[in-house]
PDB file of N, CA and C in Angstrom:
ATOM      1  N   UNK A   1       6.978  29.326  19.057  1.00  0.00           N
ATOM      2  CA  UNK A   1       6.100  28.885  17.996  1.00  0.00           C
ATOM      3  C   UNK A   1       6.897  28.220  16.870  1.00  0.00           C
ATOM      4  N   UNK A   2       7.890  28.544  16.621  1.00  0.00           N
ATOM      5  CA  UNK A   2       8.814  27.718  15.595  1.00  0.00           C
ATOM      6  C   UNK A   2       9.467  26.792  15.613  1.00  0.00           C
ATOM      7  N   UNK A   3       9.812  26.823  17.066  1.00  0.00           N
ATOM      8  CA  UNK A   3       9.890  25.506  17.471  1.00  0.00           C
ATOM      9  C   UNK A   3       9.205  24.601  17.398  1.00  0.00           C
ATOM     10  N   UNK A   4       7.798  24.741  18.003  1.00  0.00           N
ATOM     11  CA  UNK A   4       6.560  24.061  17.876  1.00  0.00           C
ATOM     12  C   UNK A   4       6.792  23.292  16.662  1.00  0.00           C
ATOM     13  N   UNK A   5       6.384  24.551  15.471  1.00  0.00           N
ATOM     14  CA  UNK A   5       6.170  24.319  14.099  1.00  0.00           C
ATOM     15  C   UNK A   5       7.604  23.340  13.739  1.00  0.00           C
ATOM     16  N   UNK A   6       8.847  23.171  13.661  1.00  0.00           N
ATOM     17  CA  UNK A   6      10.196  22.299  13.530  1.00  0.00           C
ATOM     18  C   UNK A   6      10.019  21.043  14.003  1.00  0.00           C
ATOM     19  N   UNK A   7       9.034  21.178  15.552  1.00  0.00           N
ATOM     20  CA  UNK A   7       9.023  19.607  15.797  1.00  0.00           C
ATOM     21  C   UNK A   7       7.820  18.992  15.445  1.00  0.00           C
ATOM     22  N   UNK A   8       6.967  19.831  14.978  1.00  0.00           N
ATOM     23  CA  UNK A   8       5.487  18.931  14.151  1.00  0.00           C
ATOM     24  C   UNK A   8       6.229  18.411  12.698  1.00  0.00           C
ATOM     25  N   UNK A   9       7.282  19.334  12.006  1.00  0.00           N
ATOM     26  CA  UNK A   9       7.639  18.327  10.713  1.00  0.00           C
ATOM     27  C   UNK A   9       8.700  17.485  10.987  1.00  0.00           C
ATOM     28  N   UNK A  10       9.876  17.706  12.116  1.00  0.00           N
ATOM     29  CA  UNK A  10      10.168  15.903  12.353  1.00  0.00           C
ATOM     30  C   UNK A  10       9.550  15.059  12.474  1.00  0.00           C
ATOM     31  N   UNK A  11       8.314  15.144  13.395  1.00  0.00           N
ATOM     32  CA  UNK A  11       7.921  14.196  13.599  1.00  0.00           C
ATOM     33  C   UNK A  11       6.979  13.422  12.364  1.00  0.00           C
ATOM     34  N   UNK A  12       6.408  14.213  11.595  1.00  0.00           N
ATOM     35  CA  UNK A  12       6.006  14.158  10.515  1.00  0.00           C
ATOM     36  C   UNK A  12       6.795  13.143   9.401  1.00  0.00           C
ATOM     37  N   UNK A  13       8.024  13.998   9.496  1.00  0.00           N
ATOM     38  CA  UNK A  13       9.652  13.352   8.504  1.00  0.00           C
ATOM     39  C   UNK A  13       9.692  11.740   9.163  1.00  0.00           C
ATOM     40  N   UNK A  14      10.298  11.636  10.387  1.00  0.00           N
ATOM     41  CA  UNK A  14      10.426  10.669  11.393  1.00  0.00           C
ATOM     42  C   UNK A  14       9.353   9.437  10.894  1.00  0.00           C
ATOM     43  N   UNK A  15       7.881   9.876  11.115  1.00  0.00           N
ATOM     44  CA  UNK A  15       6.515   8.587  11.168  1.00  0.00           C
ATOM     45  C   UNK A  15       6.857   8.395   9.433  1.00  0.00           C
ATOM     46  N   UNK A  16       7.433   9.073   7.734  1.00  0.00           N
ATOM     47  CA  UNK A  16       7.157   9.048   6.763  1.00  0.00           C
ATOM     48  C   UNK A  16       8.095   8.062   6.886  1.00  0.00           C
ATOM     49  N   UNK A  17       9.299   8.044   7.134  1.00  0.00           N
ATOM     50  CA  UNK A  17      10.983   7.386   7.375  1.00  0.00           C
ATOM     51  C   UNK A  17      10.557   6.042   8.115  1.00  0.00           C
ATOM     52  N   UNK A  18      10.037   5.611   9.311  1.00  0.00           N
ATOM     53  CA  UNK A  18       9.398   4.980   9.734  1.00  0.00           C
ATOM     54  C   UNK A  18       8.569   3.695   9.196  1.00  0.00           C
ATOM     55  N   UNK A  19       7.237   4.696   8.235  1.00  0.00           N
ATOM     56  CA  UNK A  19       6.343   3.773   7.545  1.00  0.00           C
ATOM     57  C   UNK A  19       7.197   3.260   6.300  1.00  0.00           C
ATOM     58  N   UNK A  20       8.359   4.102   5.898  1.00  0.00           N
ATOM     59  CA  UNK A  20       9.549   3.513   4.859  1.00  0.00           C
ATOM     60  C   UNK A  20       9.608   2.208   5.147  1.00  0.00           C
ATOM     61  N   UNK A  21      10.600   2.544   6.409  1.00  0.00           N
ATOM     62  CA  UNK A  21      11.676   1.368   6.729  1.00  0.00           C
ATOM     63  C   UNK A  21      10.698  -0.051   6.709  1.00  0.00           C
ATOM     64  N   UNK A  22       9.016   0.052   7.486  1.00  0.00           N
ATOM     65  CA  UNK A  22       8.254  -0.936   7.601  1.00  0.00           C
ATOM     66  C   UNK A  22       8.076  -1.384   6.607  1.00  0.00           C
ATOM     67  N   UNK A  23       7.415  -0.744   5.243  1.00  0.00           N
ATOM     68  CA  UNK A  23       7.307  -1.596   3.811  1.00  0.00           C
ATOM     69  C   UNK A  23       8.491  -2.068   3.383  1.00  0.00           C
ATOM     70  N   UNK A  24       9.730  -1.565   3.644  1.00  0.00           N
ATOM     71  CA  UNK A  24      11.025  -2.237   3.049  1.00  0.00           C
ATOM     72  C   UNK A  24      11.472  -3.446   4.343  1.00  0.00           C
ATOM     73  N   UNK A  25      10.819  -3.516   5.131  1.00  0.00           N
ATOM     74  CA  UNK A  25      11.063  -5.025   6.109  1.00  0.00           C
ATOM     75  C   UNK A  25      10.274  -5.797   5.270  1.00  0.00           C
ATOM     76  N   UNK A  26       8.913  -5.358   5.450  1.00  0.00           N
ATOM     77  CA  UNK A  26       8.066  -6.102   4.726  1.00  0.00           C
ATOM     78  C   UNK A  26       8.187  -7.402   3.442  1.00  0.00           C
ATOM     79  N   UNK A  27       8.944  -6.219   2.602  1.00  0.00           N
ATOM     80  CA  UNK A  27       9.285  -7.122   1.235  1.00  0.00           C
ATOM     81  C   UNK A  27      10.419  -7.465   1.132  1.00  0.00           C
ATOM     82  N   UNK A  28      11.348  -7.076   2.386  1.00  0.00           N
ATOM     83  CA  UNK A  28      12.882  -8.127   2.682  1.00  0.00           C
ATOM     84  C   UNK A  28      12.304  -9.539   3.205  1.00  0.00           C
ATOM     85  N   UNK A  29      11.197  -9.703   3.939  1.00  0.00           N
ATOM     86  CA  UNK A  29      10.982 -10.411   4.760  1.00  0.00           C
ATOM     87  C   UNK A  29       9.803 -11.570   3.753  1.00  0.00           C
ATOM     88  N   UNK A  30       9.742 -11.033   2.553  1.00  0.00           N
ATOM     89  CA  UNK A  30       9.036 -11.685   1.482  1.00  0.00           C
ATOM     90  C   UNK A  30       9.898 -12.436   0.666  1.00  0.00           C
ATOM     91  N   UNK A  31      11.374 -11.542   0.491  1.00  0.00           N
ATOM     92  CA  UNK A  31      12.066 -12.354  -0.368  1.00  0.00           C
ATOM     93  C   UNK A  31      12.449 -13.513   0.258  1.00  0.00           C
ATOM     94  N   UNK A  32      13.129 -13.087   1.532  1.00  0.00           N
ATOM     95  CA  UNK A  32      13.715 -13.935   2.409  1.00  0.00           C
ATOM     96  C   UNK A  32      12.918 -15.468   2.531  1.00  0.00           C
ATOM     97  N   UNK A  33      11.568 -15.289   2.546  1.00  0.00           N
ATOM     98  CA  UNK A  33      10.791 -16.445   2.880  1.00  0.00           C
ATOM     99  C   UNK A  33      10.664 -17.138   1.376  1.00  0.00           C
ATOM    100  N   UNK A  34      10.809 -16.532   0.132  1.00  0.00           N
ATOM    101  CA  UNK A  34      10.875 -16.894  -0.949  1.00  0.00           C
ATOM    102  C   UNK A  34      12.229 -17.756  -1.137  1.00  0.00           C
ATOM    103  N   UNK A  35      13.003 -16.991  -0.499  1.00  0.00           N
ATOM    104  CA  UNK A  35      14.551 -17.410  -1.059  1.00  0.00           C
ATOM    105  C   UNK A  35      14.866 -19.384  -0.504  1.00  0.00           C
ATOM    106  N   UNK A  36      14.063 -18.684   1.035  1.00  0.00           N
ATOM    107  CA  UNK A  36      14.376 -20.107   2.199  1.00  0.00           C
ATOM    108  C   UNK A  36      13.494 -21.134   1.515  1.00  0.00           C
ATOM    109  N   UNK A  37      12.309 -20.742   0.772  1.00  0.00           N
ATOM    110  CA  UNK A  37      11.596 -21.938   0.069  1.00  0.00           C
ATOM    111  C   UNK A  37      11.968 -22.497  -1.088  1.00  0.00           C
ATOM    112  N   UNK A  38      12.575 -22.015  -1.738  1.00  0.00           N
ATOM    113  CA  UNK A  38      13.793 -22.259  -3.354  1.00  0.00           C
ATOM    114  C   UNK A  38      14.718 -22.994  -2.451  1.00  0.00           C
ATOM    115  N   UNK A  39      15.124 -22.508  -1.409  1.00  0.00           N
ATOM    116  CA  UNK A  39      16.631 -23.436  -0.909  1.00  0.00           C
ATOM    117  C   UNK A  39      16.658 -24.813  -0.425  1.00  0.00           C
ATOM    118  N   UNK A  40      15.022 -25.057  -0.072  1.00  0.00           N
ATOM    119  CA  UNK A  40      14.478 -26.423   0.503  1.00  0.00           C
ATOM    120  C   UNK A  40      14.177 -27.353  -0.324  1.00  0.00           C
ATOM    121  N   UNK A  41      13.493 -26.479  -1.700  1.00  0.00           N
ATOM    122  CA  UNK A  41      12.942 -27.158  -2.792  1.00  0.00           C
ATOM    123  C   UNK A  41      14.613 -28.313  -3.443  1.00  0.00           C
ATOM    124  N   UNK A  42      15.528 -26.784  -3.418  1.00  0.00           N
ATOM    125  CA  UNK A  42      16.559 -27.187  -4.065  1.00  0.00           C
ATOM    126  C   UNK A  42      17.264 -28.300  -3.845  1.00  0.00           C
ATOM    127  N   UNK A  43      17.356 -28.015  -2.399  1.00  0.00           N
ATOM    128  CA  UNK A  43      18.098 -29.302  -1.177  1.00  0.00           C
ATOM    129  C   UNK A  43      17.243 -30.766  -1.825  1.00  0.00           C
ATOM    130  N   UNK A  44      15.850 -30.745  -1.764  1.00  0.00           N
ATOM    131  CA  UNK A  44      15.123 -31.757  -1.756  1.00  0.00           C
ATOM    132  C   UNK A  44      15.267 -32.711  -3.037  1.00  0.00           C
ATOM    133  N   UNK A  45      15.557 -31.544  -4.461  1.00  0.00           N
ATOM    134  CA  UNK A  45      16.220 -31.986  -5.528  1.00  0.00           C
ATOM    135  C   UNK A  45      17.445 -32.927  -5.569  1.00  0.00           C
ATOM    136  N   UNK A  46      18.401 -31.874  -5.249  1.00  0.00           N
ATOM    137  CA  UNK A  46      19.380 -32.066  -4.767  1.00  0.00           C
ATOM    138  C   UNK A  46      19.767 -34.129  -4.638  1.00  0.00           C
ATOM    139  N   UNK A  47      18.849 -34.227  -3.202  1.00  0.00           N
ATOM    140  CA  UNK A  47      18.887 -35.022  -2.623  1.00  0.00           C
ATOM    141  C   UNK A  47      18.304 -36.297  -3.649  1.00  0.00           C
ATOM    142  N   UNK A  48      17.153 -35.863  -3.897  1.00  0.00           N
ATOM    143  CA  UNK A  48      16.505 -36.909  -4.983  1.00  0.00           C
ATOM    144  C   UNK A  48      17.228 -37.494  -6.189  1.00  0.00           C
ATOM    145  N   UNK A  49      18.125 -36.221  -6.566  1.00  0.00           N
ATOM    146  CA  UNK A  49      18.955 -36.788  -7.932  1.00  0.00           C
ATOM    147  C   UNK A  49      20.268 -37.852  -7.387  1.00  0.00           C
ATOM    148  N   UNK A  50      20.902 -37.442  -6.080  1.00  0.00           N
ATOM    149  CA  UNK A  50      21.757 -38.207  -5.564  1.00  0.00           C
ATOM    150  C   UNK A  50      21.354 -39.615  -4.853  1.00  0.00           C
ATOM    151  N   UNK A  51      20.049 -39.839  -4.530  1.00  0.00           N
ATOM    152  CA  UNK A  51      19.896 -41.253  -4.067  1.00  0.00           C
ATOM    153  C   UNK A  51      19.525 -42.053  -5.341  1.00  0.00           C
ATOM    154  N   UNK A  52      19.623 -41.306  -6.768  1.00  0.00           N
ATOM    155  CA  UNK A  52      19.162 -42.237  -7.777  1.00  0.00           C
ATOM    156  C   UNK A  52      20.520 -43.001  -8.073  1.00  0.00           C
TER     157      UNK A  52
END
């Protein structure tokens, strides 16, 4: 029975650790797409000020 009871709160611990890691992909994967759109904008600048 305590056993039982040890592996109902890993798994518990485990799915909390889990739904963590997913919201912190989440908003890596927000900056990231933020960052890559500043870097295009920038390039595009970039480019515009040098063909003047």
């Amino acid at each position: 029975m305590l056993s039982l009871s040890l592996v109902g709160t890993f798994v518990v611990f485990e799915y909390a650790q889990f739904h963590q890691f997913q919201k912190q992909q989440r908003q890596l994967n927000k900056e990231l797409t933020t960052l890559q759109k500043e870097k295009v904008e920038s390039l595009e600048s970039w480019e515009e000020y040098a063909g003047k």
